[in-house]
Protein backbone atom coordinates (compact mmCIF):
# COMPACT_ATOMS: atom_id res chain seq x y z
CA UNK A 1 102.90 -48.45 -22.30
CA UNK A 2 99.81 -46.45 -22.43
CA UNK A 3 97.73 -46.67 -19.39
CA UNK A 4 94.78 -47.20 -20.71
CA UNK A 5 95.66 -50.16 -22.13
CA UNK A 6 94.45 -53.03 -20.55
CA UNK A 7 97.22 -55.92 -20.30
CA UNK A 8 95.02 -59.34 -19.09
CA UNK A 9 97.57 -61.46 -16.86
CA UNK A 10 94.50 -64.16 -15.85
CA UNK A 11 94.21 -65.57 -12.94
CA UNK A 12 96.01 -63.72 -9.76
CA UNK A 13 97.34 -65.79 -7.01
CA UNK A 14 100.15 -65.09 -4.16
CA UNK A 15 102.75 -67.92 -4.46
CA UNK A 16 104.39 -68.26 -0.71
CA UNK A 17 107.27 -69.89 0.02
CA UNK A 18 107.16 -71.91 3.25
CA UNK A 19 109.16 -73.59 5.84
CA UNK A 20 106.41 -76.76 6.72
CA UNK A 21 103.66 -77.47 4.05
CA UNK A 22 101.82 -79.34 6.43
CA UNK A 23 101.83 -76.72 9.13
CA UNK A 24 100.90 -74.17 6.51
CA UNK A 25 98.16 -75.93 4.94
CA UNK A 26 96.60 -76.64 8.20
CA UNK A 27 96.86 -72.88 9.17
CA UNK A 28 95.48 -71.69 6.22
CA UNK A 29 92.79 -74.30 6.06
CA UNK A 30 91.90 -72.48 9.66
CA UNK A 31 91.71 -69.09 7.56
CA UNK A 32 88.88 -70.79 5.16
CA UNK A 33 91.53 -71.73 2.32
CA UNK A 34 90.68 -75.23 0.99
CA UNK A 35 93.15 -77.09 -1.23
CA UNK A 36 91.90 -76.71 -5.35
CA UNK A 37 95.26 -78.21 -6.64
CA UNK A 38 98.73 -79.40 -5.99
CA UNK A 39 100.55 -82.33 -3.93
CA UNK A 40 101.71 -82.87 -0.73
CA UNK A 41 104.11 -85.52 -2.45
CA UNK A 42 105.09 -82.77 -4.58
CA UNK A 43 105.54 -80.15 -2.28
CA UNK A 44 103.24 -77.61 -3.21
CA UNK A 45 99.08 -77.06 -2.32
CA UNK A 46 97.26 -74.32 -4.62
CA UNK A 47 94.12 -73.34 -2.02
CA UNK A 48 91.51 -71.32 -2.11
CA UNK A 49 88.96 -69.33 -0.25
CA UNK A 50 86.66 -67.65 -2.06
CA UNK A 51 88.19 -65.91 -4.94
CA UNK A 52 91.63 -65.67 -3.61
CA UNK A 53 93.93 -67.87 -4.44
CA UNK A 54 97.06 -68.54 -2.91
CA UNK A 55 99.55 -71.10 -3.65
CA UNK A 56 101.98 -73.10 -1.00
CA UNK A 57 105.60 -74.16 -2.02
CA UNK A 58 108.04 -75.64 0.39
CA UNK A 59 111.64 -75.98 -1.00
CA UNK A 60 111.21 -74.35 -4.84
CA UNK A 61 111.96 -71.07 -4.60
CA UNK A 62 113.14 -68.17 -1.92
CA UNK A 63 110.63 -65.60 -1.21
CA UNK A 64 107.55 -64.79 -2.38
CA UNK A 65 106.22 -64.33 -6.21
CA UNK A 66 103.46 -62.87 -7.41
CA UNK A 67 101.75 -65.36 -9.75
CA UNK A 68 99.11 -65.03 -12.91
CA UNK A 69 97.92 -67.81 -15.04
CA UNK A 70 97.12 -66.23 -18.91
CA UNK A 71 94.03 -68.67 -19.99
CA UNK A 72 92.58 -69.73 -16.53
CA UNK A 73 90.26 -68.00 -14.61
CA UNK A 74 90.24 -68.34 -10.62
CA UNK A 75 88.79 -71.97 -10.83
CA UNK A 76 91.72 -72.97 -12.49
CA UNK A 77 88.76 -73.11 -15.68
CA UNK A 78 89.85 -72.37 -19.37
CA UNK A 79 89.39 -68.89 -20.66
CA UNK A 80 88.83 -67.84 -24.63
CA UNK A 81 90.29 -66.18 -25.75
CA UNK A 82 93.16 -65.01 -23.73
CA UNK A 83 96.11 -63.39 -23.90
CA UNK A 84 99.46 -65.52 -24.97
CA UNK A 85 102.59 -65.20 -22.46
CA UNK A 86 104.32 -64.23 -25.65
CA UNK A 87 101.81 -61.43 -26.37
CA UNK A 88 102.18 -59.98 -23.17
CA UNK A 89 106.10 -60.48 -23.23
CA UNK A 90 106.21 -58.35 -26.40
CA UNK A 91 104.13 -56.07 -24.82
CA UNK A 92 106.37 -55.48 -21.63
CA UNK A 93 109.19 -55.65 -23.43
CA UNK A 94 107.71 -52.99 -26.34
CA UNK A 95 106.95 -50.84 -23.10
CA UNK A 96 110.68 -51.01 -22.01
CA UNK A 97 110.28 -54.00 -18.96
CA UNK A 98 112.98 -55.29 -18.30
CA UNK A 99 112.13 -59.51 -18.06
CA UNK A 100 114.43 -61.71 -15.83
CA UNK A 101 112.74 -64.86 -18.07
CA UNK A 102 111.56 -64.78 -21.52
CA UNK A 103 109.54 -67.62 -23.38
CA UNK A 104 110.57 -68.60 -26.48
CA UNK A 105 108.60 -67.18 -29.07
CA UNK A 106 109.04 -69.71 -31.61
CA UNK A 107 107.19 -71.97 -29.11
CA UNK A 108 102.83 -72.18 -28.83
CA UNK A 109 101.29 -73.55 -25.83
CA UNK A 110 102.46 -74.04 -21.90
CA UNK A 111 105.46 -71.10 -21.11
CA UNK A 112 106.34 -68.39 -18.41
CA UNK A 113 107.90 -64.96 -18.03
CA UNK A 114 109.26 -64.00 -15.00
CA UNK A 115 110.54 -59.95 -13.91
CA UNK A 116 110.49 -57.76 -10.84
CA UNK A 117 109.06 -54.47 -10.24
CA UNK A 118 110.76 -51.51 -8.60
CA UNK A 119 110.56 -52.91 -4.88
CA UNK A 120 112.30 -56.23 -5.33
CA UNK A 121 109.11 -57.99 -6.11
CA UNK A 122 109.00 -60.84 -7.98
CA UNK A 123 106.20 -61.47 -10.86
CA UNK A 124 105.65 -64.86 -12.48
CA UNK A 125 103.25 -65.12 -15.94
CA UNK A 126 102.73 -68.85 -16.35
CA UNK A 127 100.52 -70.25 -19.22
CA UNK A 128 99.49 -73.66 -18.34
CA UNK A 129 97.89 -74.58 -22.13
């Protein structure tokens, strides 16, 4: 993929996987982090402070994931235009990126891709709309 080439991913957020939703949200509520989104009842708080976004999962997934929302901006707002998940999975995958989860690209609308970069990392694309 030529570096020059700008890929947009929307909206960045870290996606953290906890041990106690309710201690966490309190903690980060201490940082400045306010809750924009989620459930207790569902086990998972999006908050935010400022621009940064960071979302809270208990029980959903192990470690931590590296999150972008193609089509939102950071107050969870709708973005035109925007770049697909399936654009940006043909893109990845045109510039030899390996994907751990491919969308279906028959499919329009909500969809994710998931892969991991060099250091174990996980990334998640997840198009809400």
């Amino acid at each position: 993929m030529n570096t020059d080439t700008k890929l947009p991913l929307g909206a960045f957020s870290v996606s953290l996987n906890v041990k106690d939703l309710q201690k966490s949200k309190e903690f980060y509520e201490k940082l400045g982090f306010s809750q924009m989104g989620g459930d207790m009842k569902h086990n998972y708080l999006i908050m935010k402070n400022g621009t940064t976004i960071i979302g809270i999962f208990q029980g959903m997934f192990e470690g931590n994931i590296l999150t972008f929302n193609p089509g939102w901006d950071e107050n969870a707002k709708k973005v035109n235009p925007f770049s697909d998940v399936r654009d940006i999975q043909k893109k990845l995958k045109a510039a030899d990126i390996k994907l751990n989860t491919e969308a279906d690209e028959n499919t329009k609308g909500p969809a994710y891709i998931e892969l991991t970069d060099p250091d174990g990392n996980k990334i998640l694309i997840d198009q809400h709309r």
